[in-house]
C-alpha atoms as a PDB file:
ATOM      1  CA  UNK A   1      22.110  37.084 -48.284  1.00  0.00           C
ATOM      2  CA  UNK A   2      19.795  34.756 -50.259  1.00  0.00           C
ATOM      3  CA  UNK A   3      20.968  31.478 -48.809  1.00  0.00           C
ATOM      4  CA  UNK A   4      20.559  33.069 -45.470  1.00  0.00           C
ATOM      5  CA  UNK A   5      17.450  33.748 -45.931  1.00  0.00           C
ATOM      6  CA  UNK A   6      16.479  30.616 -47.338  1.00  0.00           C
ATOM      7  CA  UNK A   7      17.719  28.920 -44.121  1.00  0.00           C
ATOM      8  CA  UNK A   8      15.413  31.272 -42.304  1.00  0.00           C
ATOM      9  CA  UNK A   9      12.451  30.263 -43.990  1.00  0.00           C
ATOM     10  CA  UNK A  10      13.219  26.826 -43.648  1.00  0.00           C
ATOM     11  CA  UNK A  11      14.120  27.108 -40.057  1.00  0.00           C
ATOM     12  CA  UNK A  12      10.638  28.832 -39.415  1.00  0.00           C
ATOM     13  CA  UNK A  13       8.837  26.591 -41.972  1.00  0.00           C
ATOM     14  CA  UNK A  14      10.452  23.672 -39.570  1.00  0.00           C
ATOM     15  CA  UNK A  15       9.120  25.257 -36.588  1.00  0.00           C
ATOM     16  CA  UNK A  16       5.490  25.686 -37.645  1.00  0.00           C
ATOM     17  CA  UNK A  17       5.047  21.849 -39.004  1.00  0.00           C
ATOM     18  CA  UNK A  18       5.902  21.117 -35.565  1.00  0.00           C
ATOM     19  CA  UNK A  19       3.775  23.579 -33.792  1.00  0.00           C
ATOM     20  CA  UNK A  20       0.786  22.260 -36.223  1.00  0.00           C
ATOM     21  CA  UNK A  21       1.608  17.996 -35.444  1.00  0.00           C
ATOM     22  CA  UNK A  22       1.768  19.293 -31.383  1.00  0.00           C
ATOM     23  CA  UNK A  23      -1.774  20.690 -31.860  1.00  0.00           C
ATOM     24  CA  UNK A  24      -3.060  17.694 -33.581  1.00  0.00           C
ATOM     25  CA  UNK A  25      -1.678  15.598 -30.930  1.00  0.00           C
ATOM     26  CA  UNK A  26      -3.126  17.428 -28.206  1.00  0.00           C
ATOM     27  CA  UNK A  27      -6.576  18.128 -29.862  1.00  0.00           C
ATOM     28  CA  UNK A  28      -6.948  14.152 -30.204  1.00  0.00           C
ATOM     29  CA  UNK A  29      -5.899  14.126 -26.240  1.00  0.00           C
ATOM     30  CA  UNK A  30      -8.545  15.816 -24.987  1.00  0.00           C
ATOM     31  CA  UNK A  31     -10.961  14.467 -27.448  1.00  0.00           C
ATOM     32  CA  UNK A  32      -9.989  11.281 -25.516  1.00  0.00           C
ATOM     33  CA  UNK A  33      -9.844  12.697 -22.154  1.00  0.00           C
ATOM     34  CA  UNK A  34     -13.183  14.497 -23.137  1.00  0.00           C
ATOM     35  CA  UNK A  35     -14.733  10.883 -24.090  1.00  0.00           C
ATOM     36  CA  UNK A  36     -14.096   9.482 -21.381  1.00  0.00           C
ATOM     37  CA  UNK A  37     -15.266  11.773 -18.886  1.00  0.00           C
ATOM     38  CA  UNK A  38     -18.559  11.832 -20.865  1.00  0.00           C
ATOM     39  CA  UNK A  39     -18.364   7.968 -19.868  1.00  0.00           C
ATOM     40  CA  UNK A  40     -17.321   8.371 -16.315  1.00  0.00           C
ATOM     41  CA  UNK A  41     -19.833  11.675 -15.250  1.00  0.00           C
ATOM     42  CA  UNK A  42     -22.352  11.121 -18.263  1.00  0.00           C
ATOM     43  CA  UNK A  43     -24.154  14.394 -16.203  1.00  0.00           C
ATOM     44  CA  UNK A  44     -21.359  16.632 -16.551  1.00  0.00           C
ATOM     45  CA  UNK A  45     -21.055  19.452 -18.944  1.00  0.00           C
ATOM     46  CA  UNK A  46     -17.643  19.389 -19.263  1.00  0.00           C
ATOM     47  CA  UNK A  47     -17.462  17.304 -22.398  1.00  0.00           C
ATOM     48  CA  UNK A  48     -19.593  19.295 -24.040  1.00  0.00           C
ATOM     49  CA  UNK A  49     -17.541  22.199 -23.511  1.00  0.00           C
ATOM     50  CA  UNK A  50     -14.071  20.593 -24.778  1.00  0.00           C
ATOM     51  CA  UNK A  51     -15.702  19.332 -27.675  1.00  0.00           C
ATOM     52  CA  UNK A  52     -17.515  22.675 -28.561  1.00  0.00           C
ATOM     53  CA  UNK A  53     -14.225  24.463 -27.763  1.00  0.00           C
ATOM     54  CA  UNK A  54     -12.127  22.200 -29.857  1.00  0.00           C
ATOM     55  CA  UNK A  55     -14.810  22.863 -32.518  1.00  0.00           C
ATOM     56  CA  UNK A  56     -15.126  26.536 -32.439  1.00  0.00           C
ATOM     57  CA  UNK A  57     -11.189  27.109 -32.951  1.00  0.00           C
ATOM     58  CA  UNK A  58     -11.221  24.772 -35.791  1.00  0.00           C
ATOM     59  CA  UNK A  59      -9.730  21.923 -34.351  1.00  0.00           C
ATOM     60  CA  UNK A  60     -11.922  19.297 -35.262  1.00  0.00           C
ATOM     61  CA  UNK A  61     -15.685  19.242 -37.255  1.00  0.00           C
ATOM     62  CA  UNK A  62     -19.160  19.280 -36.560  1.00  0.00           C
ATOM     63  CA  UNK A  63     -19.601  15.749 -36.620  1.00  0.00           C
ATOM     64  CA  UNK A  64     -17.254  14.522 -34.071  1.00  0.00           C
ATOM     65  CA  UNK A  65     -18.897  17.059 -31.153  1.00  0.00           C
ATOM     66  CA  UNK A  66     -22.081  15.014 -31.803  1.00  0.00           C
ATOM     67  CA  UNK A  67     -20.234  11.384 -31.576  1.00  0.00           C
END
């Protein structure tokens, strides 16, 4: 029925605002883990790759790979 699947949709609609807030919340996680191991091992490239990861998917912009 209808009202069925209007429950559905907001069920699933539910589902993915969460799934979107979880992946802001862990994208600004390892931008702060990433941070600060570019403080603790300023030599190692693993920053670099987070942020450039983080970057390529979409997950944050240009500018805050080159902070």
């Amino acid at each position: 029925s209808a009202l069925t699947q209007r429950d559905d949709m907001r069920q699933v609609r539910e589902q993915l605002e969460e799934a979107e807030k979880q992946v802001e919340e862990l994208t600004m996680w390892i931008k702060r883990l990433a941070h600060s191991l570019r403080n603790a091992r300023p030599n190692s490239k693993l920053h670099g790759a987070a942020m450039n990861y983080l970057s390529r998917k979409g997950l944050i912009s240009v500018e805050d790979v080159l902070r």
